[in-house]
Protein backbone atom coordinates (compact mmCIF):
# COMPACT_ATOMS: atom_id res chain seq x y z
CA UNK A 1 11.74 14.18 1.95
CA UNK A 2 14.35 11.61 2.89
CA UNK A 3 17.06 13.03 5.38
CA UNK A 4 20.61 11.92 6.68
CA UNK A 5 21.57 9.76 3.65
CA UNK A 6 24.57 10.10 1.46
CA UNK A 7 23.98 7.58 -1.08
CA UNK A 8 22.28 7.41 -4.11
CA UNK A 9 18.95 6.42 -3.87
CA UNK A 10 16.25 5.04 -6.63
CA UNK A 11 12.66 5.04 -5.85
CA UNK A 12 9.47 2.89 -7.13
CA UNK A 13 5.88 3.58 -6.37
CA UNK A 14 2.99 1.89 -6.86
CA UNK A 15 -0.76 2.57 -6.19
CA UNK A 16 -4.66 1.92 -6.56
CA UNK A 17 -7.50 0.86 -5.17
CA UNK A 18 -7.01 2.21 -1.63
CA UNK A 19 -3.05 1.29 -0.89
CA UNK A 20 -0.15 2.37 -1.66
CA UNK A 21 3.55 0.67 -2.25
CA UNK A 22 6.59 2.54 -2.24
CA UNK A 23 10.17 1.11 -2.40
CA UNK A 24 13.82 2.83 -1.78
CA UNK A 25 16.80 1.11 -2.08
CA UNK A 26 20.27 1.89 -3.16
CA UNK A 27 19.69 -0.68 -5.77
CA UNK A 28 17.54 0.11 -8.78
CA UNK A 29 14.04 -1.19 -7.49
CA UNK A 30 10.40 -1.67 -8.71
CA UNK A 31 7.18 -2.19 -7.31
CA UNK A 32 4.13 -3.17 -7.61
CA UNK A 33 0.55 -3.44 -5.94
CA UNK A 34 -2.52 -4.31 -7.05
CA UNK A 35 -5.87 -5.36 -5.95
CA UNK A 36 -6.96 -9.17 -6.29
CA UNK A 37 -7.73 -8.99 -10.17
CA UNK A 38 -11.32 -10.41 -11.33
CA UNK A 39 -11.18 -13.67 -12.90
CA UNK A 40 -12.31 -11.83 -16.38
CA UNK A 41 -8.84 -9.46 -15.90
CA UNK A 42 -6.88 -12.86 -15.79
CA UNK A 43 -7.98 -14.86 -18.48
CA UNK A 44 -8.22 -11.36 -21.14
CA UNK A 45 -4.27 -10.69 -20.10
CA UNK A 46 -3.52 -14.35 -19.83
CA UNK A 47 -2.07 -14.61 -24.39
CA UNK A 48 0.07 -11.85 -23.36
CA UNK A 49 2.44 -13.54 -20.57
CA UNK A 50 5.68 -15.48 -20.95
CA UNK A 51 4.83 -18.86 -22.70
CA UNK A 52 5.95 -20.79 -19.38
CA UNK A 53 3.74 -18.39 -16.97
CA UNK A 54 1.19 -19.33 -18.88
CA UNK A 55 1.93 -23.14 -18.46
CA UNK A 56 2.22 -22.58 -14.89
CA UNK A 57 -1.39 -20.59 -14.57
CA UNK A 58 -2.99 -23.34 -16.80
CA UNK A 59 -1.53 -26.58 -14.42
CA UNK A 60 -4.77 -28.00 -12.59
CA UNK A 61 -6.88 -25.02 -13.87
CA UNK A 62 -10.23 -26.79 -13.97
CA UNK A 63 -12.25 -23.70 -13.59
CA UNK A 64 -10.07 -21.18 -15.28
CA UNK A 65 -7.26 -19.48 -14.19
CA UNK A 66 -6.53 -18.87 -10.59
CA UNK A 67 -7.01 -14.70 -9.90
CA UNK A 68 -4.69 -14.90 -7.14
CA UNK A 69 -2.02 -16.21 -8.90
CA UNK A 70 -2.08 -14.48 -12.13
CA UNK A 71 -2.41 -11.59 -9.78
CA UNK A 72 1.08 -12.11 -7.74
CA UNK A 73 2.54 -13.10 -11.59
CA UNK A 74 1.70 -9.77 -12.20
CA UNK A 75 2.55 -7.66 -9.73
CA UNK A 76 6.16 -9.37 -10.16
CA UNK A 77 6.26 -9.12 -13.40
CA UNK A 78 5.46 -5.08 -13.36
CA UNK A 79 7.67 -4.39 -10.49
CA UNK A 80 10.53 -5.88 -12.62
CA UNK A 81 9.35 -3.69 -15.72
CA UNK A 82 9.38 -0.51 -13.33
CA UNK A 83 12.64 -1.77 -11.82
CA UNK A 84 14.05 -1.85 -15.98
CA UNK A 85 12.56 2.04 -16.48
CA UNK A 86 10.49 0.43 -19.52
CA UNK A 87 7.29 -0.24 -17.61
CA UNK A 88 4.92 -1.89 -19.92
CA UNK A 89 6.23 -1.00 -23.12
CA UNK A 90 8.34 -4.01 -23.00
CA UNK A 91 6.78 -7.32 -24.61
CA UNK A 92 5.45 -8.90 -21.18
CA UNK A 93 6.27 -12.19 -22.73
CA UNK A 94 10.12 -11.29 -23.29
CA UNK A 95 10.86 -12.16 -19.25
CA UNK A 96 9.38 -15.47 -17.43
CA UNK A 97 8.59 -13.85 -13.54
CA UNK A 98 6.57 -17.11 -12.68
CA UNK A 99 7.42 -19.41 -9.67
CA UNK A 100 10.07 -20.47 -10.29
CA UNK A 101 13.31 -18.19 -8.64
CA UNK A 102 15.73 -19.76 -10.65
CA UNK A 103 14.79 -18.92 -13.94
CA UNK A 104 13.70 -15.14 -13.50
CA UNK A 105 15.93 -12.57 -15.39
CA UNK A 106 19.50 -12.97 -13.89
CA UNK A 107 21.26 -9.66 -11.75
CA UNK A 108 17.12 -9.46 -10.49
CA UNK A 109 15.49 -10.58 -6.97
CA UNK A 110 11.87 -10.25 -7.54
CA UNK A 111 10.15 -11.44 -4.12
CA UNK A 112 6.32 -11.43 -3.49
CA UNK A 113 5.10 -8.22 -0.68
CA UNK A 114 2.43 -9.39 1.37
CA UNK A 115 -0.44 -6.49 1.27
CA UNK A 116 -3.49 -7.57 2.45
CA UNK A 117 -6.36 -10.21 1.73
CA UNK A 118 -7.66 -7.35 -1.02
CA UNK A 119 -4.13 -6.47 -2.51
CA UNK A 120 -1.13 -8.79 -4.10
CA UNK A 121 2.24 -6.84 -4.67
CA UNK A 122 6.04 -7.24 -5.41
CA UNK A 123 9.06 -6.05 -5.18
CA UNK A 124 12.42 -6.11 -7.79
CA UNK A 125 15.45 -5.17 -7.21
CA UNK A 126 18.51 -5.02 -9.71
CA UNK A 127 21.65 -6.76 -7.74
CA UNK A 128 24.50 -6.58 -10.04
CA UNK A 129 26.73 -8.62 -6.97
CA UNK A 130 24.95 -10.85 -5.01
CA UNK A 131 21.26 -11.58 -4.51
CA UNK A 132 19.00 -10.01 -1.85
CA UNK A 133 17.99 -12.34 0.49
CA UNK A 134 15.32 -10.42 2.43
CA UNK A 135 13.46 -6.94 2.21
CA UNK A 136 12.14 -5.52 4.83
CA UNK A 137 8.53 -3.94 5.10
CA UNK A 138 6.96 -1.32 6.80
CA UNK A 139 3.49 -0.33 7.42
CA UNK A 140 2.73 3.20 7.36
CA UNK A 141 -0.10 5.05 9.38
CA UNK A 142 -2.10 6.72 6.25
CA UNK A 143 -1.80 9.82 7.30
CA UNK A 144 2.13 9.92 6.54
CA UNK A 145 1.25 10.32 2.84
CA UNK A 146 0.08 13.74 2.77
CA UNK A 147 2.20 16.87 2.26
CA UNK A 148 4.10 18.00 4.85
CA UNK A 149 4.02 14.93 7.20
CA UNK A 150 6.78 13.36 8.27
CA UNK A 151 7.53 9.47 9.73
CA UNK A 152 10.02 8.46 11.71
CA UNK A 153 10.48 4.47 10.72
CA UNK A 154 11.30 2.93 13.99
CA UNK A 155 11.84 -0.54 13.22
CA UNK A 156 10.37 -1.71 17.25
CA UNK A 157 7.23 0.00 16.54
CA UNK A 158 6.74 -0.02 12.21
CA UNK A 159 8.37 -3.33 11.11
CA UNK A 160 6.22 -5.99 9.90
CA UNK A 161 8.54 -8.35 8.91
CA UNK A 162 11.16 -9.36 6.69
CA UNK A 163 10.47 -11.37 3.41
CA UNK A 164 13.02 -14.05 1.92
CA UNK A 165 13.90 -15.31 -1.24
């Protein structure tokens, strides 16, 4: 339960193998984690993305497509679905979420959560004024999660760090 706030507040979660991502904001928001896909999860979703992303993912790609990279193009572009309310019902080659800032959907700040060596996620954010510049992340003991607990955030003890656009 969230406590002391008198604002509106949207929520996104996001979660699988072994972690968990959740955003608030007084924005609409999305996230997403995921674990490092396989190299076989890449190249079967690959025809489906933007026609850009995939320029972008096929650049240099001697061996195939870099995992790590269609994995953080993925997570962004999922967090920004969530962030919409269609998830992935849209066609995920209507919006380009590749690396380029400038050219994601307009009124959205999508920025790249680090999670982890195992895990790639993202965050999106709907800013109808003017951009977010930074998010700030948390780390949360596990044990947090389950029903009844409660966390205090204290941002000298929890805060990892803040991520920029």
């Amino acid at each position: 339960m969230l406590q002391d706030t008198e604002s509106t507040l949207h929520f996104s979660l996001s979660h699988g193998s072994g972690m968990a991502l959740i955003g608030v904001s007084t924005l609409p928001i999305g996230v997403d984690v995921e674990r490092v896909p396989t190299s076989d999860t890449a190249r079967v979703c690959f025809p489906a993305l933007h026609p850009e992303e995939q320029s972008e993912l096929s650049a240099g790609a001697q061996a195939g497509i870099d995992a790590i990279s269609f994995g953080q193009l993925w997570t962004r572009k999922e967090a920004y679905l969530k962030g919409l309310g269609t998830g992935l019902a849209r066609d995920l080659a209507a919006d380009y979420l590749g690396d380029n800032a400038d050219r994601r959907p307009a009124d959205w700040t999508v920025l790249d959560v680090p999670c982890g060596p195992r895990h790639i996620g993202a965050v999106a954010l709907h800013v109808v004024q003017q951009p977010v510049q930074s998010v700030t992340v948390h780390w949360l003991p596990i044990d947090s999660l389950y029903q009844g607990a409660t966390c205090v955030v204290d941002k000298q003890e929890h805060l990892l760090g803040e991520l920029v656009a």
